[in-house]
N, C-alpha and C. Protein backbone atom coordinates (compact mmCIF):
# COMPACT_ATOMS: atom_id res chain seq x y z
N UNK A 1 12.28 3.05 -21.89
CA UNK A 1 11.58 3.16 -20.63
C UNK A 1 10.49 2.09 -20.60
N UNK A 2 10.42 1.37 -19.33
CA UNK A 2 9.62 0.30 -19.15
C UNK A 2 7.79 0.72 -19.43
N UNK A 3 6.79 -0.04 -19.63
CA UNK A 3 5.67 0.77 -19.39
C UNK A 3 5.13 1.08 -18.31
N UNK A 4 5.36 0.12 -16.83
CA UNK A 4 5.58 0.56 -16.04
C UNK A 4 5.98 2.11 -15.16
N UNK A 5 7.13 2.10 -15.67
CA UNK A 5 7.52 3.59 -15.70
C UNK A 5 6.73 4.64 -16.21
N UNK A 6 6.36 4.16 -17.39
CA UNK A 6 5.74 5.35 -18.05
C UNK A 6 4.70 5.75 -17.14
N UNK A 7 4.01 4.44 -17.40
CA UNK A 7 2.27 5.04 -16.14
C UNK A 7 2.70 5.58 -14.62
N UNK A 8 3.38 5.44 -14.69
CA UNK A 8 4.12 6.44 -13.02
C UNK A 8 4.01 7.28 -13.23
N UNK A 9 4.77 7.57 -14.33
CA UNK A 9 5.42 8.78 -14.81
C UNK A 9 3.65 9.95 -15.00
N UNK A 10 2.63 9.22 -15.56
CA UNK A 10 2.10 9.69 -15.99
C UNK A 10 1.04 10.12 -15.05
N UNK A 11 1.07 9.06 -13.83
CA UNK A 11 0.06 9.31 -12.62
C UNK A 11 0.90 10.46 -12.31
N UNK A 12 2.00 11.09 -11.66
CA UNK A 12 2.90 11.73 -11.06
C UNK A 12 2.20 12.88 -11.81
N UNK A 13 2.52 13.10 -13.38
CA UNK A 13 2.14 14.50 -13.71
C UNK A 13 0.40 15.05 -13.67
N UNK A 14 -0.39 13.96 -13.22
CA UNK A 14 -2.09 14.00 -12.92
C UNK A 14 -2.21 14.75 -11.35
N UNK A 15 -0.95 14.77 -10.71
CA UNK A 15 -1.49 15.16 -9.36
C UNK A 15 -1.41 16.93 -9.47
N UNK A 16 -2.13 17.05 -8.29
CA UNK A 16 -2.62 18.15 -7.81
C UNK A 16 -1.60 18.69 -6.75
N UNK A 17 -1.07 19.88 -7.06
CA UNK A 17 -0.57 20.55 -5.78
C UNK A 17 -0.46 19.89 -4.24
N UNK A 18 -1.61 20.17 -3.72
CA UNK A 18 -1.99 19.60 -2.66
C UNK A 18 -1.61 18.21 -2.49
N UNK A 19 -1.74 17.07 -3.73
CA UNK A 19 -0.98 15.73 -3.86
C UNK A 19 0.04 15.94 -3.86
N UNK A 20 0.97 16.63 -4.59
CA UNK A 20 2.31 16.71 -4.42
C UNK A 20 3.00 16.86 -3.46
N UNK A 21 2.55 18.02 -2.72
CA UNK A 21 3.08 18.68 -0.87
C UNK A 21 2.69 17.33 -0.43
N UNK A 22 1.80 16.30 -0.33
CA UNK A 22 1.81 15.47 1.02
C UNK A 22 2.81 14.23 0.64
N UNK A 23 3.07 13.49 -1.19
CA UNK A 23 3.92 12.58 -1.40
C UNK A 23 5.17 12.84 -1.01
N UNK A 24 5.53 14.76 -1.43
CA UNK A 24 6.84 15.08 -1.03
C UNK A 24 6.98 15.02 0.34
N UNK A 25 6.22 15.22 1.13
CA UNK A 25 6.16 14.86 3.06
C UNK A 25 6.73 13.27 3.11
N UNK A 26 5.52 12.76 2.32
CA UNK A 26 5.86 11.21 2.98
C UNK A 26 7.38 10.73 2.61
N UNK A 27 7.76 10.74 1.04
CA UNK A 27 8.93 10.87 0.78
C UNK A 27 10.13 11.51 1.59
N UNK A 28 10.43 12.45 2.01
CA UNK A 28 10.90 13.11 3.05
C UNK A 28 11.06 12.45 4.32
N UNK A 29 10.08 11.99 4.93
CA UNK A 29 10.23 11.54 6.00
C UNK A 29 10.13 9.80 5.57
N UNK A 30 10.47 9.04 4.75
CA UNK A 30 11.06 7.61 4.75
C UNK A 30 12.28 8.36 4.41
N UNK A 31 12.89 9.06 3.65
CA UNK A 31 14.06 9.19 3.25
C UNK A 31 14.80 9.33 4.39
N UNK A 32 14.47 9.85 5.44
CA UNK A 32 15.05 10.28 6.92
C UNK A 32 14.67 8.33 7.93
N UNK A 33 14.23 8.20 6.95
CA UNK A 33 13.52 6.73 8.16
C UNK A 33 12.96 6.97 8.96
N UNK A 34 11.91 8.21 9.25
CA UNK A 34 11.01 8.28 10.15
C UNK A 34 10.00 8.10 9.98
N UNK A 35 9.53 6.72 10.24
CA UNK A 35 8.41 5.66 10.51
C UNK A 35 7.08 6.67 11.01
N UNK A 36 7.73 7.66 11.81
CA UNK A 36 6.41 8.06 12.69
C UNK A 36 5.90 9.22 12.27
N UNK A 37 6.72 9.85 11.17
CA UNK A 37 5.99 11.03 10.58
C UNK A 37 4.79 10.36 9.30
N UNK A 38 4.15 10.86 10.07
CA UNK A 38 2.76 10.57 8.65
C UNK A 38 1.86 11.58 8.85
N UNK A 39 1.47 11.98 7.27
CA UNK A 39 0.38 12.44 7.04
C UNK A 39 -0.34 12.90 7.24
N UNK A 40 -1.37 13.56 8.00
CA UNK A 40 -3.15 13.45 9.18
C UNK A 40 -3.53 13.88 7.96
N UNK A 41 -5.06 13.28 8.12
CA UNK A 41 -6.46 13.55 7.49
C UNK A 41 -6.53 14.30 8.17
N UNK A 42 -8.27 15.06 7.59
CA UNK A 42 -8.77 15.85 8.48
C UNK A 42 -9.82 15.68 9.21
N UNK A 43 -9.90 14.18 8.82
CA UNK A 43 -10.57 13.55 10.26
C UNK A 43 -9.77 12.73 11.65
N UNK A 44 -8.51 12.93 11.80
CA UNK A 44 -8.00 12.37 12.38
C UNK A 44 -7.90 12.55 13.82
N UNK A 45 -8.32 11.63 15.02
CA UNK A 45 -8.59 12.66 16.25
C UNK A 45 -6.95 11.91 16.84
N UNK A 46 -6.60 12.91 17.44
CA UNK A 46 -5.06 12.79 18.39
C UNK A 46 -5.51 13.27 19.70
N UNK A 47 -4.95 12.14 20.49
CA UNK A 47 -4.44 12.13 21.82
C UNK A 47 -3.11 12.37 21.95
N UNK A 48 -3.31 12.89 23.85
CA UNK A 48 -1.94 13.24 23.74
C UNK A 48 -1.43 12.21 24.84
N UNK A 49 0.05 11.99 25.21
CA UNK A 49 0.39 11.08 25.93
C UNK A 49 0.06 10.82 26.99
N UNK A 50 -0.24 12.01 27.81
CA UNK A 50 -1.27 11.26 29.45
C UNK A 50 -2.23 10.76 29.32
N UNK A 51 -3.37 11.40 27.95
CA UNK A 51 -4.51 10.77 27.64
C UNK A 51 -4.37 9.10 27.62
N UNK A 52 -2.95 8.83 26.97
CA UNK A 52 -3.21 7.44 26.60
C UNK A 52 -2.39 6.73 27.51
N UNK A 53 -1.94 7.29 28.52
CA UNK A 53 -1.57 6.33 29.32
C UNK A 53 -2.70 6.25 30.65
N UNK A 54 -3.75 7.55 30.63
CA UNK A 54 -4.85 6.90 31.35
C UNK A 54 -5.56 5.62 30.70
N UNK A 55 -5.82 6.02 29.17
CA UNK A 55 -6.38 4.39 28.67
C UNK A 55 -5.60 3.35 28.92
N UNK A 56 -4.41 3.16 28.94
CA UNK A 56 -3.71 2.10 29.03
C UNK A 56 -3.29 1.85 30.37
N UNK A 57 -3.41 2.75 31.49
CA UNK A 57 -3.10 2.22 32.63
C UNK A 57 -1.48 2.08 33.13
N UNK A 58 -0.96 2.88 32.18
CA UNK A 58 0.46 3.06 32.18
C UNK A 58 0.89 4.19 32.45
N UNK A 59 2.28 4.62 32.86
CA UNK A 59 3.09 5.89 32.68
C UNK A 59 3.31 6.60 31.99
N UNK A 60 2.90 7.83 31.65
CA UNK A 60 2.98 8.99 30.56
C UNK A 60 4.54 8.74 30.23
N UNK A 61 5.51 8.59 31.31
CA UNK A 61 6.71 7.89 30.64
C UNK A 61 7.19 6.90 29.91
N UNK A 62 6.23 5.89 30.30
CA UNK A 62 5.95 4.34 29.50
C UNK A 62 5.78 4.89 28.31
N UNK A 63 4.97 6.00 28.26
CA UNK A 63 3.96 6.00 26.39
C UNK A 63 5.23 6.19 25.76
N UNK A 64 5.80 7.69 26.15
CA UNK A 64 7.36 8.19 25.66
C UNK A 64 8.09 6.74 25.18
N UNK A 65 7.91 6.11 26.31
CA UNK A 65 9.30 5.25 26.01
C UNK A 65 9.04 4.15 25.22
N UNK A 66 7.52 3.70 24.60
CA UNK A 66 7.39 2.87 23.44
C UNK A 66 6.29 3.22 22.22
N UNK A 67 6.75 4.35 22.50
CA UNK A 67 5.77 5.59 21.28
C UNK A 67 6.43 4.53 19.99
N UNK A 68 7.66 4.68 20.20
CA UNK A 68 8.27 3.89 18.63
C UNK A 68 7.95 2.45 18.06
N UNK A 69 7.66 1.89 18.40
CA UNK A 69 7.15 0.98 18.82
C UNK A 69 5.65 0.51 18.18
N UNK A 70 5.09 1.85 18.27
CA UNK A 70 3.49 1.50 18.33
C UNK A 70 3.37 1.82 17.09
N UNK A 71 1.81 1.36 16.25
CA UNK A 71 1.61 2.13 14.87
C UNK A 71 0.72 3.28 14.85
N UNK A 72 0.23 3.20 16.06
CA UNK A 72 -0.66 4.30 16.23
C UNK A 72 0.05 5.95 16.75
N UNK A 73 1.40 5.89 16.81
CA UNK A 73 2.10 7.33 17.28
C UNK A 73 2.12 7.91 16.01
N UNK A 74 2.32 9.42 16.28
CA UNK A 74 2.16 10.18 15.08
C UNK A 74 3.16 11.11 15.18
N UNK A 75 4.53 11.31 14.66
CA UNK A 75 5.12 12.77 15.18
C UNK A 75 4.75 14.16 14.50
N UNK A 76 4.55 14.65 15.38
CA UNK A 76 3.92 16.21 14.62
C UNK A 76 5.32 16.92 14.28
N UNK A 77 6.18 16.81 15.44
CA UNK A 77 7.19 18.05 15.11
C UNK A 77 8.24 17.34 15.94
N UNK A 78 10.11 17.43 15.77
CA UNK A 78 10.71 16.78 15.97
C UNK A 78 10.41 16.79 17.62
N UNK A 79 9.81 17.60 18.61
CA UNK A 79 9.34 16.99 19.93
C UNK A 79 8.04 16.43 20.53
N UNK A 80 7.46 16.24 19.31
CA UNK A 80 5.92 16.58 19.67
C UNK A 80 5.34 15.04 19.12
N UNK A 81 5.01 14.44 19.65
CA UNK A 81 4.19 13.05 19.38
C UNK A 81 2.40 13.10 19.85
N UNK A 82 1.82 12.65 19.34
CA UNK A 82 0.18 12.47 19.12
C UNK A 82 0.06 11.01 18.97
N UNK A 83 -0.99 10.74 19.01
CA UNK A 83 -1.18 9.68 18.94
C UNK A 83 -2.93 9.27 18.67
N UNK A 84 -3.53 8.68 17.87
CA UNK A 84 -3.95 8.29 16.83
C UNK A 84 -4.84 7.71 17.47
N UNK A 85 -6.65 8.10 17.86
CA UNK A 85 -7.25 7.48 19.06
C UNK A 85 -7.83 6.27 18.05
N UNK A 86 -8.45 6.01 16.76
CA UNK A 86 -8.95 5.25 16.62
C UNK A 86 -7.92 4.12 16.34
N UNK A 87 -6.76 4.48 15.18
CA UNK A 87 -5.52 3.13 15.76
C UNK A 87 -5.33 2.52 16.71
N UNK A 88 -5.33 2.83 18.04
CA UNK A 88 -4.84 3.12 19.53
C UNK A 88 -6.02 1.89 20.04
N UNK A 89 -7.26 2.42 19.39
CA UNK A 89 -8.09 1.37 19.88
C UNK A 89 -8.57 0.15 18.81
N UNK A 90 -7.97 0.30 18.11
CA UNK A 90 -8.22 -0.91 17.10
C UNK A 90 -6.58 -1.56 17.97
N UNK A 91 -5.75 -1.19 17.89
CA UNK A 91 -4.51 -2.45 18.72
C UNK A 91 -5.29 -2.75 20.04
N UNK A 92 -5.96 -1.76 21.01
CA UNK A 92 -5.97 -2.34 22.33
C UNK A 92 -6.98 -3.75 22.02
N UNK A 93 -8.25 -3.33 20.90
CA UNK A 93 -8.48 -4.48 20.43
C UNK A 93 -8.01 -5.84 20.15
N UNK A 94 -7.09 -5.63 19.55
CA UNK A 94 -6.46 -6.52 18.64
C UNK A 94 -5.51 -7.53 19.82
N UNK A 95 -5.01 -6.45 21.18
CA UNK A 95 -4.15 -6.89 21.70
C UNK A 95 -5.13 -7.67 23.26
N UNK A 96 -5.96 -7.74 23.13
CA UNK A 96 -6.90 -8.26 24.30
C UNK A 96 -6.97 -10.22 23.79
N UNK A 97 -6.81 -10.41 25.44
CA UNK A 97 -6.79 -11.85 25.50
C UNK A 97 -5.53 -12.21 25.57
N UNK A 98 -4.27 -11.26 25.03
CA UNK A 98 -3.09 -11.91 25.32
C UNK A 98 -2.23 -11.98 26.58
């Protein structure tokens, strides 16, 4: 076994419960390829899609239709999308002037 491996191996058995349930989440949802399931802190504030298509000046249908798209969407539950106010405004940032 590489040493590499080993120290994996060895961070892996250091975690905590609570570490484990959220790697096995994230794991889980790349294994499915869903980009948009992540994580929340418990500081994380979520909007919901009309909210952000009043900021953006767009169609609550627009949001739907490039939720995937964005890095700031969040899926809660296979119908349920949030979306991520301080991400949301670090892109509208990012995306000004173009």
């Amino acid at each position: 076994m590489s040493a590499e491996l080993t120290d994996m191996l060895r961070a892996l058995a250091a975690l905590t419960p609570a570490e484990i349930e959220r790697l096995t989440a994230v794991m889980k949802a790349a294994g499915r390829g869903d980009s948009l399931s992540v994580p929340l802190s418990a500081d994380t504030e979520l909007m919901t899609a009309a909210e952000v298509a009043t900021l953006l000046g767009v169609s609550v249908r627009y949001v739907y239709r490039n939720a995937h798209t964005w890095p700031f969407t969040r899926r809660i539950s296979r119908k349920c999308l949030r979306f991520d106010r301080s991400e949301l405004r670090r892109y509208v940032a990012s995306r000004k002037g173009l």
